[in-house]
C-alpha atoms as a PDB file:
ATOM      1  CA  UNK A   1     -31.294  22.831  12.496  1.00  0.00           C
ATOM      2  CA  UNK A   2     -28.409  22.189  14.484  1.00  0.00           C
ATOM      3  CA  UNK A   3     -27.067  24.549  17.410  1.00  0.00           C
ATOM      4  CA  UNK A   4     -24.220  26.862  16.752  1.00  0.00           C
ATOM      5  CA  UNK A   5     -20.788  26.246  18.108  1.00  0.00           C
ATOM      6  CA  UNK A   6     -19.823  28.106  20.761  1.00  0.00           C
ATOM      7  CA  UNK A   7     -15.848  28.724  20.585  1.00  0.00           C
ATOM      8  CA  UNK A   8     -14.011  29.998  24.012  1.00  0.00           C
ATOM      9  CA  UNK A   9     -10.692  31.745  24.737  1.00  0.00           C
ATOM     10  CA  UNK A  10      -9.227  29.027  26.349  1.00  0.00           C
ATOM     11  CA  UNK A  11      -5.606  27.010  26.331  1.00  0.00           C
ATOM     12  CA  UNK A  12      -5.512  23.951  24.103  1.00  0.00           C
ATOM     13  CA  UNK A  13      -4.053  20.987  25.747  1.00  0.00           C
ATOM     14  CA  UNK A  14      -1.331  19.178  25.135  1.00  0.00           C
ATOM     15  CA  UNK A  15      -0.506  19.313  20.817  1.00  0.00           C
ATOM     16  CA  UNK A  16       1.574  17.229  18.901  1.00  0.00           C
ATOM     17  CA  UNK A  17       3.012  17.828  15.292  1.00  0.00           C
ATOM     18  CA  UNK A  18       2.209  15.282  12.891  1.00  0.00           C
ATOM     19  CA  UNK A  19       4.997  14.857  10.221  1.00  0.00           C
ATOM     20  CA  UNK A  20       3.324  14.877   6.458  1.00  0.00           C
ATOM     21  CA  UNK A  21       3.108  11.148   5.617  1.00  0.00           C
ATOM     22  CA  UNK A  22       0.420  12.105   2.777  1.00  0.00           C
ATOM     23  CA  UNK A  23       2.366  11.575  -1.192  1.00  0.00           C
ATOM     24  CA  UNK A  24       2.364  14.635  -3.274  1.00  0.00           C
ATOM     25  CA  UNK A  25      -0.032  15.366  -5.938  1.00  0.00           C
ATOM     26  CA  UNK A  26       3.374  14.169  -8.427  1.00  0.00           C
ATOM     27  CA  UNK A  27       3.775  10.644  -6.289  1.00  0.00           C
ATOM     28  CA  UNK A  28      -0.220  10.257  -7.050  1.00  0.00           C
ATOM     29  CA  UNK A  29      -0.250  11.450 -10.562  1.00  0.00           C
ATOM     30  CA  UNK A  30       3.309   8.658 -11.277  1.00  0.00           C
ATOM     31  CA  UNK A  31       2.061   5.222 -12.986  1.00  0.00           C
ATOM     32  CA  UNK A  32       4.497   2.920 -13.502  1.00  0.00           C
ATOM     33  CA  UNK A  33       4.933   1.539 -16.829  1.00  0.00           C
ATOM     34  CA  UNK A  34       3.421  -2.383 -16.643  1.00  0.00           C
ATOM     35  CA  UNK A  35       5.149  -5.321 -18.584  1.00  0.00           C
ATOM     36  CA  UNK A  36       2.470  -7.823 -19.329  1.00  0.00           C
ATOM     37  CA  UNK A  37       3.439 -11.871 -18.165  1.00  0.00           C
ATOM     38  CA  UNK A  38       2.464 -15.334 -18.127  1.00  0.00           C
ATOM     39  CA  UNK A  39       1.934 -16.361 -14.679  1.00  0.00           C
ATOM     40  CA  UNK A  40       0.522 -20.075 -13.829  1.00  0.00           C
ATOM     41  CA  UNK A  41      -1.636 -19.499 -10.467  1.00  0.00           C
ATOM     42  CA  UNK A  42      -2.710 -22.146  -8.502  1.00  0.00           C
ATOM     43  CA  UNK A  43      -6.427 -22.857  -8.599  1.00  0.00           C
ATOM     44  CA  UNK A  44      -6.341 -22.164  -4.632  1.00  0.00           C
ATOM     45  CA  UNK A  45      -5.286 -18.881  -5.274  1.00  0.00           C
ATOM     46  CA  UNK A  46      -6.404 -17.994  -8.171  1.00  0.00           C
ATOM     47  CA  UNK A  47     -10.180 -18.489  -6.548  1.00  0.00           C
ATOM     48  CA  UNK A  48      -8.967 -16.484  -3.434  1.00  0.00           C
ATOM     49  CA  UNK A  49      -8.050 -13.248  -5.360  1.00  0.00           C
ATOM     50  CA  UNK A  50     -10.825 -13.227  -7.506  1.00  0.00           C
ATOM     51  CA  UNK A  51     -13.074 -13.373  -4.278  1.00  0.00           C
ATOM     52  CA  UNK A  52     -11.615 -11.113  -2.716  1.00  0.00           C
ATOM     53  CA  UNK A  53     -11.729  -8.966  -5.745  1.00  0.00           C
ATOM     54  CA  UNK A  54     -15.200  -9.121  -5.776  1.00  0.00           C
ATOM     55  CA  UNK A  55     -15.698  -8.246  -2.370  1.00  0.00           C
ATOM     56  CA  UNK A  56     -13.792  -5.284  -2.449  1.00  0.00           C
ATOM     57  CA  UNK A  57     -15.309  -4.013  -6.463  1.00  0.00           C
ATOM     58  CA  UNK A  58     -11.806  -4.195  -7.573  1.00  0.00           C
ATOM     59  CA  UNK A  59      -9.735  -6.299 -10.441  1.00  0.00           C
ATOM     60  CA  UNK A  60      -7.879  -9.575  -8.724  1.00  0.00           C
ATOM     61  CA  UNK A  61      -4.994  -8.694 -11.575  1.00  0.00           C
ATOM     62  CA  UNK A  62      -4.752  -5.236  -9.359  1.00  0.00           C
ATOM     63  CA  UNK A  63      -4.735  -6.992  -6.240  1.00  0.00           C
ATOM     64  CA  UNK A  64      -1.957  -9.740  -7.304  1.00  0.00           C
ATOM     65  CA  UNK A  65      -0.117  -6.775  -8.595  1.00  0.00           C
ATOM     66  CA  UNK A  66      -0.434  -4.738  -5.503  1.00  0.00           C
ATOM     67  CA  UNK A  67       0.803  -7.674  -3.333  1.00  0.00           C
ATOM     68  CA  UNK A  68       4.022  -8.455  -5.179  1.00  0.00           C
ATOM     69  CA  UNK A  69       4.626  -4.366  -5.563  1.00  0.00           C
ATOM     70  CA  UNK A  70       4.787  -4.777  -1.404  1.00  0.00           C
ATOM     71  CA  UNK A  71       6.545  -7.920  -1.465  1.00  0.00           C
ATOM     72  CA  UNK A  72       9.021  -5.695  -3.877  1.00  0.00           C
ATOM     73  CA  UNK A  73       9.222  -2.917  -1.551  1.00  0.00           C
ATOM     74  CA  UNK A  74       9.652  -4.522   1.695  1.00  0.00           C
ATOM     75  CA  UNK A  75      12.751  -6.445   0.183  1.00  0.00           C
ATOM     76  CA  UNK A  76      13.967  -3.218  -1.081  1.00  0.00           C
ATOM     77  CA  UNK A  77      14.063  -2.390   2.870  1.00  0.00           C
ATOM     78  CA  UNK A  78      15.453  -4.931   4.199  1.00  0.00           C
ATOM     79  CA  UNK A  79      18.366  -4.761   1.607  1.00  0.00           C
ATOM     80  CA  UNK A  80      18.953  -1.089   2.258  1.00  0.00           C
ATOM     81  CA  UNK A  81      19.102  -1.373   5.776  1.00  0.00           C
ATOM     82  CA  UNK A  82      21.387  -4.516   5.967  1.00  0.00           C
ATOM     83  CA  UNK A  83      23.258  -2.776   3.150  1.00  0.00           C
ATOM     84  CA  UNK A  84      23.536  -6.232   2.001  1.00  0.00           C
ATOM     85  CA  UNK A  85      20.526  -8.498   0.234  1.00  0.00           C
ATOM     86  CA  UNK A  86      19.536 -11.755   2.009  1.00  0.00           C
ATOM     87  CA  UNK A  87      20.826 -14.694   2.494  1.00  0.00           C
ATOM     88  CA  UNK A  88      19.634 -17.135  -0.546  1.00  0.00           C
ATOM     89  CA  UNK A  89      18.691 -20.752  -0.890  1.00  0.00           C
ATOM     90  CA  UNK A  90      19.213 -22.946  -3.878  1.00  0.00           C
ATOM     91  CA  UNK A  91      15.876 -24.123  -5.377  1.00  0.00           C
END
């Protein structure tokens, strides 16, 4: 058995608040409504996903979606904060 804690009277140290970062149960409970495409991979990557997929017990589809939901989202920053969208190059 393991000894009992023995709790004193004395000052903490030095505390810090931490700001909630965690969603809410709503954010967690939100799926976003998918729209299925057609999407030629390259073999490279294709092969890269799905091992990493396996590594990790998850679906590469996930993963791929994941990625280009951050890709998405860091644009979305960078827009916002320039209050103007990058700078784009003809194909």
């Amino acid at each position: 058995m393991s000894a009992k804690v023995k709790y004193t009277n004395e000052p903490l140290g030095k505390t810090e608040v931490v700001s909630d970062f965690l969603p809410s149960s709503a954010e967690l409970a939100f799926r976003e409504e998918g729209v299925k495409v057609t999407l030629a991979l390259s073999k490279k990557s294709l092969d890269f996903f799905k091992t990493e997929a396996a590594k990790h017990q998850t679906q590469y589809q996930r993963m791929i979606r994941r990625l280009l939901d951050a890709y998405v989202d860091a644009q979305a920053l960078t827009v916002h904060s320039s209050g103007r969208a990058g700078k784009r190059h003809a194909p």
